[in-house]
C-alpha atoms as a PDB file:
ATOM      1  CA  UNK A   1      13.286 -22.891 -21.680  1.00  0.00           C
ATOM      2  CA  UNK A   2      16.574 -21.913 -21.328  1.00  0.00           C
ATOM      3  CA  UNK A   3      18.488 -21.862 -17.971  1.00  0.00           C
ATOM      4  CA  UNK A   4      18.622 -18.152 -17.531  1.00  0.00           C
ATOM      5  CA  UNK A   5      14.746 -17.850 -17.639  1.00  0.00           C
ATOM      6  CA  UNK A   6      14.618 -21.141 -15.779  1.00  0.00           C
ATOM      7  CA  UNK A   7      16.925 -19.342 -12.701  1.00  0.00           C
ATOM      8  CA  UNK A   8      14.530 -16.506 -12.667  1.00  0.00           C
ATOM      9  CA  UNK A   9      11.970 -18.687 -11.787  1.00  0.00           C
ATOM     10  CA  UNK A  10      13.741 -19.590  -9.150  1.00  0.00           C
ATOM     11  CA  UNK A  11      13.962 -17.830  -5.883  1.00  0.00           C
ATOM     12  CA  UNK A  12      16.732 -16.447  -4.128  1.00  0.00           C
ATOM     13  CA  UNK A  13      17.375 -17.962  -0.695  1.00  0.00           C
ATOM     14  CA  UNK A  14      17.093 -15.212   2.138  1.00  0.00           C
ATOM     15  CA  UNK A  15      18.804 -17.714   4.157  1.00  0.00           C
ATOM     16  CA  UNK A  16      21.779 -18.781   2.236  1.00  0.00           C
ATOM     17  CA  UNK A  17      22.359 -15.146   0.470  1.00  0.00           C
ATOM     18  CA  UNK A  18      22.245 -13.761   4.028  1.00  0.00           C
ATOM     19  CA  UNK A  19      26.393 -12.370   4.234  1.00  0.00           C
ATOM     20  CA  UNK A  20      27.084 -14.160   1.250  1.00  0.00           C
ATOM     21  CA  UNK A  21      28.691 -11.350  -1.293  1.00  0.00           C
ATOM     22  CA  UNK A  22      25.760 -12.654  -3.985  1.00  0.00           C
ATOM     23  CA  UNK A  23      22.340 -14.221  -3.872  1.00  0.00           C
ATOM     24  CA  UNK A  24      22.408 -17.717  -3.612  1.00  0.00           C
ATOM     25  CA  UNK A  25      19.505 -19.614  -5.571  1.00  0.00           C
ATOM     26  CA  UNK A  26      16.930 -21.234  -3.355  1.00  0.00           C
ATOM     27  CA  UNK A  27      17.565 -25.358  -3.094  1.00  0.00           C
ATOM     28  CA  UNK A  28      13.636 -25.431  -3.269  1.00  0.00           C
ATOM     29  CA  UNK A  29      12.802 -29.355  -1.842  1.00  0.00           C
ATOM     30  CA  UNK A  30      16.541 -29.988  -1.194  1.00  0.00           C
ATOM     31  CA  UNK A  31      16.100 -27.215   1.778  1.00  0.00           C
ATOM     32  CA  UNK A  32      15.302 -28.355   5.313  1.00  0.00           C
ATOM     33  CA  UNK A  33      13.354 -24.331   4.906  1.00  0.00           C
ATOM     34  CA  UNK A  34      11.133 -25.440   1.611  1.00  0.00           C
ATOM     35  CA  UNK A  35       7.464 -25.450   2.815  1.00  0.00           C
ATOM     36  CA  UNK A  36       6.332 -28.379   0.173  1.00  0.00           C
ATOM     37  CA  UNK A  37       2.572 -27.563   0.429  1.00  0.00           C
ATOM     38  CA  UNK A  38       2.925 -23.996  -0.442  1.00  0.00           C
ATOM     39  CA  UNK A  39       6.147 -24.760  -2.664  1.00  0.00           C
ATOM     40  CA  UNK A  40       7.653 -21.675  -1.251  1.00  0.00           C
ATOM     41  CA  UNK A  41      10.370 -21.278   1.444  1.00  0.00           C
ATOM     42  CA  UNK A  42       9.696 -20.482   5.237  1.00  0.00           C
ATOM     43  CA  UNK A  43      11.335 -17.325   5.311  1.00  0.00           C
ATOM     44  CA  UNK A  44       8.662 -15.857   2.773  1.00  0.00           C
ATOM     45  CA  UNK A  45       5.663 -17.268   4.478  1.00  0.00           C
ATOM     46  CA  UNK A  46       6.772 -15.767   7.710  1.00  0.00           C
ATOM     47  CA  UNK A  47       7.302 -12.433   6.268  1.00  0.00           C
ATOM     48  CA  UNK A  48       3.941 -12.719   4.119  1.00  0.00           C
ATOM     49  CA  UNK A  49       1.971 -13.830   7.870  1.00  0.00           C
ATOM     50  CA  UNK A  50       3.999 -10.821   8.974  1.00  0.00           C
ATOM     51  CA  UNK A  51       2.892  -8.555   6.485  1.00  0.00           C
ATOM     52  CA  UNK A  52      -0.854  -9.660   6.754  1.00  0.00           C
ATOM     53  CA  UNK A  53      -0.519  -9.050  10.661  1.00  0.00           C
ATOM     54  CA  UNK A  54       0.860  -5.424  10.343  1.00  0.00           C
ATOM     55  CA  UNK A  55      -1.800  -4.568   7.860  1.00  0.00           C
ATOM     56  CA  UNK A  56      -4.379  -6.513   9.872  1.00  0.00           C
ATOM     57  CA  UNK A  57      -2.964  -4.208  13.122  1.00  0.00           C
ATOM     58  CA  UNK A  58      -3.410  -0.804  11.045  1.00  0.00           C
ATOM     59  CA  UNK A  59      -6.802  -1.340   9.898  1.00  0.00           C
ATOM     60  CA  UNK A  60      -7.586  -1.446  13.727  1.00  0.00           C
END
């Protein structure tokens, strides 16, 4: 694989591209925010709970 396809792979960090001109690539297990058991960061589970919760809350 080349690097460009391997960077897509790759998340962008919500965190880190927050006021940053670009996206900054997500650090994945170098990040103090890298949930290791879902290999995703914690910005993206809390907006995926979030999600679920709001949906959950219309259904109602």
């Amino acid at each position: 694989m080349t690097d460009s396809v391997n960077k897509k792979r790759i998340p962008f960090c919500p965190l880190l591209s927050s006021g940053a001109d670009d996206n900054r690539i997500c650090l994945q297990e170098k990040c103090a925010w890298w949930v290791a058991s879902t290999k995703t960061c914690v910005a993206y589970v809390i907006a995926h709970n979030n999600i679920l919760d709001i949906k959950s809350k219309q259904g109602k």
